[in-house]
Protein backbone atom coordinates (compact mmCIF):
# COMPACT_ATOMS: atom_id res chain seq x y z
CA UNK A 1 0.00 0.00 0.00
CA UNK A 2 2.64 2.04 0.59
CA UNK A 3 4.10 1.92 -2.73
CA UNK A 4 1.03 2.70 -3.70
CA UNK A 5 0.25 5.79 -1.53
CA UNK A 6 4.15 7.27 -3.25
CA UNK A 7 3.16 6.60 -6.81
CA UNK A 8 -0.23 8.13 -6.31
CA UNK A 9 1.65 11.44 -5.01
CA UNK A 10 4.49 11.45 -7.76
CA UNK A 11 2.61 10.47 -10.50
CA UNK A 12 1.02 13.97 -10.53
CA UNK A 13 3.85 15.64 -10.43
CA UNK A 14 5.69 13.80 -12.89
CA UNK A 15 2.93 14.55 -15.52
CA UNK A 16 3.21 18.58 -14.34
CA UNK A 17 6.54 18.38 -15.29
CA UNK A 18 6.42 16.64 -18.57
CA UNK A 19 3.13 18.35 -19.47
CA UNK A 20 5.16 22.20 -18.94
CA UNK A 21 8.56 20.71 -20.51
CA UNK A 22 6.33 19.92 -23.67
CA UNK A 23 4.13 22.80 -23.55
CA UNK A 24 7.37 25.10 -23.03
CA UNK A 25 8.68 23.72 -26.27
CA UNK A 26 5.38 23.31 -28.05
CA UNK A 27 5.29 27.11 -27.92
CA UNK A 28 7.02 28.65 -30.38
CA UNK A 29 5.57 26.13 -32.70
CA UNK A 30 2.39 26.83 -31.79
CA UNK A 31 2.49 30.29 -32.26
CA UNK A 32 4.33 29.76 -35.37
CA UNK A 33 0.72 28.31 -36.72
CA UNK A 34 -1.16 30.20 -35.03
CA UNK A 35 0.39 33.56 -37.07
CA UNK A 36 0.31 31.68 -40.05
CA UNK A 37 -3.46 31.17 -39.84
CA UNK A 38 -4.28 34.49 -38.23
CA UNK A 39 -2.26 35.94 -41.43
CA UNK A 40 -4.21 34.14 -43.60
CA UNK A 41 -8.04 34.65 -42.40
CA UNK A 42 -6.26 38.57 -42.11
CA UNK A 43 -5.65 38.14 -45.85
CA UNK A 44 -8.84 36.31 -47.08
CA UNK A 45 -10.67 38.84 -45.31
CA UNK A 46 -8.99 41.94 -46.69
CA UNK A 47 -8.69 40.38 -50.64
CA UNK A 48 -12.43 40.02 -50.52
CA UNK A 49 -12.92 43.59 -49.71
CA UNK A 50 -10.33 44.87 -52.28
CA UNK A 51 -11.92 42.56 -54.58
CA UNK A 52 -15.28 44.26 -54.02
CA UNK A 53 -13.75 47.89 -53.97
CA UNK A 54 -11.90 47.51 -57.19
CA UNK A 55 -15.66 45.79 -58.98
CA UNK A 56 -17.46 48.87 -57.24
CA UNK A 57 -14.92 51.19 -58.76
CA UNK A 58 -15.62 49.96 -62.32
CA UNK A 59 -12.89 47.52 -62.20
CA UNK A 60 -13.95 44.99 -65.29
CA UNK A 61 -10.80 42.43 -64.86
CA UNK A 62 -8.27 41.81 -67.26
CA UNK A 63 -8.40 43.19 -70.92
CA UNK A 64 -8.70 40.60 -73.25
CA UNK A 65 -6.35 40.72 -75.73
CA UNK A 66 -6.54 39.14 -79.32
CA UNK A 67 -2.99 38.19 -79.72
CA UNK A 68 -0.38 37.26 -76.58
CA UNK A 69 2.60 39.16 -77.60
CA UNK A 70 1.37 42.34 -77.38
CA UNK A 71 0.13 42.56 -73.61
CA UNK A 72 3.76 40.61 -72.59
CA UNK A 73 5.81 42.62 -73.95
CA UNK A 74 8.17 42.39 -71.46
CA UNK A 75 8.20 38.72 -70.99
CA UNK A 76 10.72 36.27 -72.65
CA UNK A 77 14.35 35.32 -73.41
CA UNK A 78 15.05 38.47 -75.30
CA UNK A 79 13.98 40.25 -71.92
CA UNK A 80 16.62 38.62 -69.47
CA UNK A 81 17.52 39.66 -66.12
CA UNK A 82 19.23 42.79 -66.92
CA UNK A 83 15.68 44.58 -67.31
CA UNK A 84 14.89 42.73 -63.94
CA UNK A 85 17.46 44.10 -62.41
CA UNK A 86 17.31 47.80 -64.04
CA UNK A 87 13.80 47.48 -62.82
CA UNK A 88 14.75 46.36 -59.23
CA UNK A 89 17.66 48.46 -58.53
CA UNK A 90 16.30 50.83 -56.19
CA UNK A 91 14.81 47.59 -53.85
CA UNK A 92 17.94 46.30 -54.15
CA UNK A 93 19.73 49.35 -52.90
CA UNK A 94 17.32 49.11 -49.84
CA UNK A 95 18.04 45.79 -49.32
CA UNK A 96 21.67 45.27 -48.60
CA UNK A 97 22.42 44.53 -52.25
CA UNK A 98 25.88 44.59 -53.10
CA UNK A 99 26.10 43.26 -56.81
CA UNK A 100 22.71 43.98 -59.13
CA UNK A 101 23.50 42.16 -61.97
CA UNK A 102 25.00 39.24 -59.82
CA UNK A 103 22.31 38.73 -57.03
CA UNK A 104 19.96 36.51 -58.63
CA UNK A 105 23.04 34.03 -59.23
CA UNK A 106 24.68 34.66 -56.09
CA UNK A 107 21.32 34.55 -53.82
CA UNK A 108 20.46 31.14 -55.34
CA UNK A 109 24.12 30.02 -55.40
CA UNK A 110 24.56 30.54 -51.80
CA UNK A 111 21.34 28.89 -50.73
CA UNK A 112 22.28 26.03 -52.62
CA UNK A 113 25.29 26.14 -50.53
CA UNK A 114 23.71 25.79 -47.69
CA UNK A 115 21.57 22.98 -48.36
CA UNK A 116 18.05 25.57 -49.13
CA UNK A 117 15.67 24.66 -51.66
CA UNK A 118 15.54 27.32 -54.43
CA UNK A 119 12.16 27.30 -55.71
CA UNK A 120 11.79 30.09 -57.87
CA UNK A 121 8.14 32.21 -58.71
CA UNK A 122 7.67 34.72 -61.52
CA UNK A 123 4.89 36.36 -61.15
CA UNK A 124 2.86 37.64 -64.92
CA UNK A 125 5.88 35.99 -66.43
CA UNK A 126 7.35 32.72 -67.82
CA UNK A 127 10.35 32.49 -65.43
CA UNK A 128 12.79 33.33 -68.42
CA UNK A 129 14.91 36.25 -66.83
CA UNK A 130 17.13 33.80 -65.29
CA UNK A 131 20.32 33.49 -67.25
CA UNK A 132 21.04 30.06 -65.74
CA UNK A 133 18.91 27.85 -64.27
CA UNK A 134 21.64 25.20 -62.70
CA UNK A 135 20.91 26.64 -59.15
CA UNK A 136 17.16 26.05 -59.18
CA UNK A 137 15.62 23.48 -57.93
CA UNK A 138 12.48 24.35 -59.84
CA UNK A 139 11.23 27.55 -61.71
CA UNK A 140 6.94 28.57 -62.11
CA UNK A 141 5.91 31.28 -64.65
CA UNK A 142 2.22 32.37 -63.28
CA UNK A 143 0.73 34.32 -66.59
CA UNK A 144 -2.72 34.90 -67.92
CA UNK A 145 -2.14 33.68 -71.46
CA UNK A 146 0.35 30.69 -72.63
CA UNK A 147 3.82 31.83 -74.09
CA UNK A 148 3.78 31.14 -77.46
CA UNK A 149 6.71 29.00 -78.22
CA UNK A 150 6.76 30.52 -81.80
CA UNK A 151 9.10 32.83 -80.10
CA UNK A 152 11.53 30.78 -78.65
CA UNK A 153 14.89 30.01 -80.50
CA UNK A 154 14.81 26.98 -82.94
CA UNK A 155 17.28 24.80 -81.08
CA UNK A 156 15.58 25.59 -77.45
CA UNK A 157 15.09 22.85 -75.44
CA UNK A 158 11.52 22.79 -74.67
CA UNK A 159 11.93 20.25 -71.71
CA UNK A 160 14.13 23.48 -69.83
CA UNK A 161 10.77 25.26 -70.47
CA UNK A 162 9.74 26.52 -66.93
CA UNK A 163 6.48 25.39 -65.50
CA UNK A 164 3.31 27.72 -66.44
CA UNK A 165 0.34 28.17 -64.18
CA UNK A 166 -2.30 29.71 -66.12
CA UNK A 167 -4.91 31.75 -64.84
CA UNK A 168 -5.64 35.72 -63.96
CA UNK A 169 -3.58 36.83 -61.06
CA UNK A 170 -6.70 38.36 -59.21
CA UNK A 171 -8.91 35.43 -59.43
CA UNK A 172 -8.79 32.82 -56.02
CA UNK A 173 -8.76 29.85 -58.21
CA UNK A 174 -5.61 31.14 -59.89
CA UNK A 175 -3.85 30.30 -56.74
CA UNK A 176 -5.43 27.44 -55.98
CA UNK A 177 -4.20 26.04 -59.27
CA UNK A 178 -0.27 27.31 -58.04
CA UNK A 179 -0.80 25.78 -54.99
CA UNK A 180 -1.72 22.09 -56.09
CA UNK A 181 0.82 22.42 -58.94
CA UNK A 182 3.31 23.13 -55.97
CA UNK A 183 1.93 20.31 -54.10
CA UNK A 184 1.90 17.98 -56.75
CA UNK A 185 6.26 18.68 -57.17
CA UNK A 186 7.05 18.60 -53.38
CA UNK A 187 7.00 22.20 -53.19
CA UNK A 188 6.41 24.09 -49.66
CA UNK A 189 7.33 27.25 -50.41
CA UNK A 190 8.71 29.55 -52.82
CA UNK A 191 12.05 30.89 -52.00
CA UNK A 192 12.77 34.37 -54.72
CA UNK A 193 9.52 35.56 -56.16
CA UNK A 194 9.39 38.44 -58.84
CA UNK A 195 6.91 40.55 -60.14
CA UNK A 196 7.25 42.79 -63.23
CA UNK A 197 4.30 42.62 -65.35
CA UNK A 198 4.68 45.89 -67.24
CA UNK A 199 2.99 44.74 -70.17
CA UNK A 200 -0.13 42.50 -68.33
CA UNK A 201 -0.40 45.17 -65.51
CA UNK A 202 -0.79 47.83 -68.52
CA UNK A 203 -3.71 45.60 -69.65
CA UNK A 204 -5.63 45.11 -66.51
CA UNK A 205 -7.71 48.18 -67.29
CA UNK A 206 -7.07 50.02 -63.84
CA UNK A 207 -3.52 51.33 -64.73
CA UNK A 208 -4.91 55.25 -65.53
CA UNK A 209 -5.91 55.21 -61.59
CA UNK A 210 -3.11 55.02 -59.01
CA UNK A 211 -5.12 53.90 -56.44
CA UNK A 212 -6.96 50.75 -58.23
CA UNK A 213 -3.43 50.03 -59.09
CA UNK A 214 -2.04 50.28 -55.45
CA UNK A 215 -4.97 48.12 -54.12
CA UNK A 216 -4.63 45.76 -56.56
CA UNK A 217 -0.89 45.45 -55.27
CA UNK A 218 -2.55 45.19 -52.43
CA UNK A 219 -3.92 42.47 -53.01
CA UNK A 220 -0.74 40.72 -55.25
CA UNK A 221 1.51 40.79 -52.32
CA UNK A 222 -1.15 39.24 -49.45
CA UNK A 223 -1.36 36.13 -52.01
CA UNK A 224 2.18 35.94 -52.63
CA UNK A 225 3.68 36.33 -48.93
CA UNK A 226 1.68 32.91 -47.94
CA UNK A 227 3.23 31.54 -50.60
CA UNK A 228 7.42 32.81 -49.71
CA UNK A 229 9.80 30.95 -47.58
CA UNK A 230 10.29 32.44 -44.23
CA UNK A 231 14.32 33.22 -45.20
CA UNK A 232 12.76 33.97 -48.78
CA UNK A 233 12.95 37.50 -51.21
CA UNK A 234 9.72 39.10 -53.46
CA UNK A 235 10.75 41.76 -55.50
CA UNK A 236 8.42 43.59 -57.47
CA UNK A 237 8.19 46.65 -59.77
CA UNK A 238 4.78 48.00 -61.66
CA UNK A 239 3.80 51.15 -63.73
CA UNK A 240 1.09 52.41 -61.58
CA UNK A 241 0.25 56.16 -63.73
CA UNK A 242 1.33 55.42 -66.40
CA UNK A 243 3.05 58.10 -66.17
CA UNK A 244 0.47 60.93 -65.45
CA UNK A 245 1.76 62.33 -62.36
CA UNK A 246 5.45 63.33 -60.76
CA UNK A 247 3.94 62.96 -57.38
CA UNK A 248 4.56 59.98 -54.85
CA UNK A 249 1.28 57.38 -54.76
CA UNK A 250 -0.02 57.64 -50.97
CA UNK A 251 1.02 54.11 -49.84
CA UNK A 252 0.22 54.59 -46.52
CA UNK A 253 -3.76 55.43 -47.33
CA UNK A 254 -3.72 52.33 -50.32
CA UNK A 255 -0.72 49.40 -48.63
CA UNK A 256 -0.80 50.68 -44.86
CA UNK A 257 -3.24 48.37 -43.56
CA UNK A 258 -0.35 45.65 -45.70
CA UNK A 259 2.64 47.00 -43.83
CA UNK A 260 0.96 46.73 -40.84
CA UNK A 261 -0.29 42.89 -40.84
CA UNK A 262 2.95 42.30 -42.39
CA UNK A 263 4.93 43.73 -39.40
CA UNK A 264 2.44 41.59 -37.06
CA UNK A 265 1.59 38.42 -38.13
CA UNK A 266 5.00 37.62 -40.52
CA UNK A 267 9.13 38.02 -40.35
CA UNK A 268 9.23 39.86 -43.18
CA UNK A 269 9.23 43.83 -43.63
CA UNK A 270 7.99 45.63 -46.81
CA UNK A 271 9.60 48.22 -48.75
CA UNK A 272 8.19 50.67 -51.35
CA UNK A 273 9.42 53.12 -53.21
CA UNK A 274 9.11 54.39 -56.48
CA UNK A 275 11.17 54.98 -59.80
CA UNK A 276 11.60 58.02 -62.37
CA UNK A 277 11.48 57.25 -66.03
CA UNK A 278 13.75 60.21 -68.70
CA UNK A 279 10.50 62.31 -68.09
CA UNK A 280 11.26 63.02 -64.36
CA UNK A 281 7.44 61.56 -63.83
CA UNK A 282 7.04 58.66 -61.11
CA UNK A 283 5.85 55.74 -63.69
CA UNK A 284 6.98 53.06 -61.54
CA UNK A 285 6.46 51.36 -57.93
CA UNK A 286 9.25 49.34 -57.07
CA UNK A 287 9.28 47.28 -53.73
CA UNK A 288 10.34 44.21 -52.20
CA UNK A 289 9.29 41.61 -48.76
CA UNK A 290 12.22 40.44 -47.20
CA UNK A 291 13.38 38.98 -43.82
CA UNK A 292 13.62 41.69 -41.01
């Protein structure tokens, strides 16, 4: 009985102790998920009302074009990562940067390095501005229409043609369809994402109106930061006036609500700027999400 009587009174305590030891590590973890879901009912939440706002606002979708080349104009091998990276520069220069026109080698080189996947995610593009493609593990072009391989080069190999998700960028099921593709190849998470979609943004019928232009970046980036690794890089860059107006877009009425769920529910941070074209006017936004 004794025996008994000791295990009865130890036995408690022993399960207080292993109960606290796992909930102390459990912790982080938990509130690792529980950000992750609180960032994404933040995000469904807020992409339905930009949705709406944008329809209310006589938003009609994307243009529909009768031929492909002409509303990707800059999308293809003759468009490498030099007009990335002209495009780019001044996110770059905010983000510790030291080589342009090497950092999309050297960023995937060095992950490599270090044993990182380097799943790669261009954005209203074919995933063609890389100039080599030996560091990748994989590379997804998300565009409206389907590149028309008419354009490629006679002796390209159309097995090193990158994946394509098809669908309009503002439309739920568009993701959907990225997500299962990633899925289906073993993909968690993207790790460099890039947007520059001069010649599809330029077609979405919102691009005389900064601020359906802004929201609609709004929404872009809320669908894509799910979607990056936690150590991962989105840089972006869109004509957002085209070129009507010298004056600075007021990001903190249109993308503050972003940079503030950003800063609380993820370990990124979000810059914005914007960039000058020969005319002195503002026709560009140029940003990026990286790690804090």
């Amino acid at each position: 009985m004794k025996v008994y009587r000791v295990k009865c009174r130890k036995a408690p305590r022993l399960f207080f102790v292993c109960a606290l030891v796992i909930l102390t590590y459990l912790a982080p973890i938990r509130a690792i998920f529980a950000d992750d879901n609180q960032l994404h009912l933040t995000n469904e939440r807020r992409c339905s009302q930009i949705f709406v706002d944008l329809i209310s606002s006589g938003w009609k979708g994307p243009v529909k074009s009768k031929g492909i080349p002409e509303i990707w104009t800059f999308d293809g091998l003759d468009f490498g990562q030099e007009y990335y990276v002209k495009d780019f520069a001044k996110a770059f220069n905010q983000t510790d940067v030291k080589s342009h026109e090497k950092f999309f080698k050297d960023f995937l080189k060095t992950r490599k390095k270090e044993k990182k996947h380097t799943h790669v995610l261009d954005l209203m593009g074919s995933g063609f501005f890389l100039e080599n493609s030996k560091n990748t593990d994989s590379i997804t072009g998300l565009r409206l229409n389907p590149f028309d391989k008419s354009f490629l080069p006679e002796n390209y190999n159309h097995n090193d043609m990158p994946e394509q998700i098809l669908g309009d960028i503002f439309d739920a099921k568009t993701w959907e369809k990225l997500d299962m593709s990633a899925r289906n190849r073993g993909i968690l998470s993207f790790d460099l994402i890039v947007l520059r979609p001069h010649g599809g943004w330029e077609n979405q019928s919102f691009s005389d109106k900064h601020g359906k232009s802004l929201l609609s970046l709004n929404y872009v980036i809320r669908k894509t930061i799910e979607r990056l690794s936690p150590d991962g890089r989105f840089y972006f860059s869109i004509p957002w006036t085209l070129r009507l107006s010298p004056e600075k877009p007021d990001f903190t009425y249109y993308l503050g609500d972003l940079t503030s769920d950003i800063e609380r529910h993820t370990p990124f941070r979000l810059i914005l700027d914007t960039d000058v074209n020969n005319a002195g006017y503002r026709d560009r936004v140029v940003g990026a999400v990286v790690p804090r």
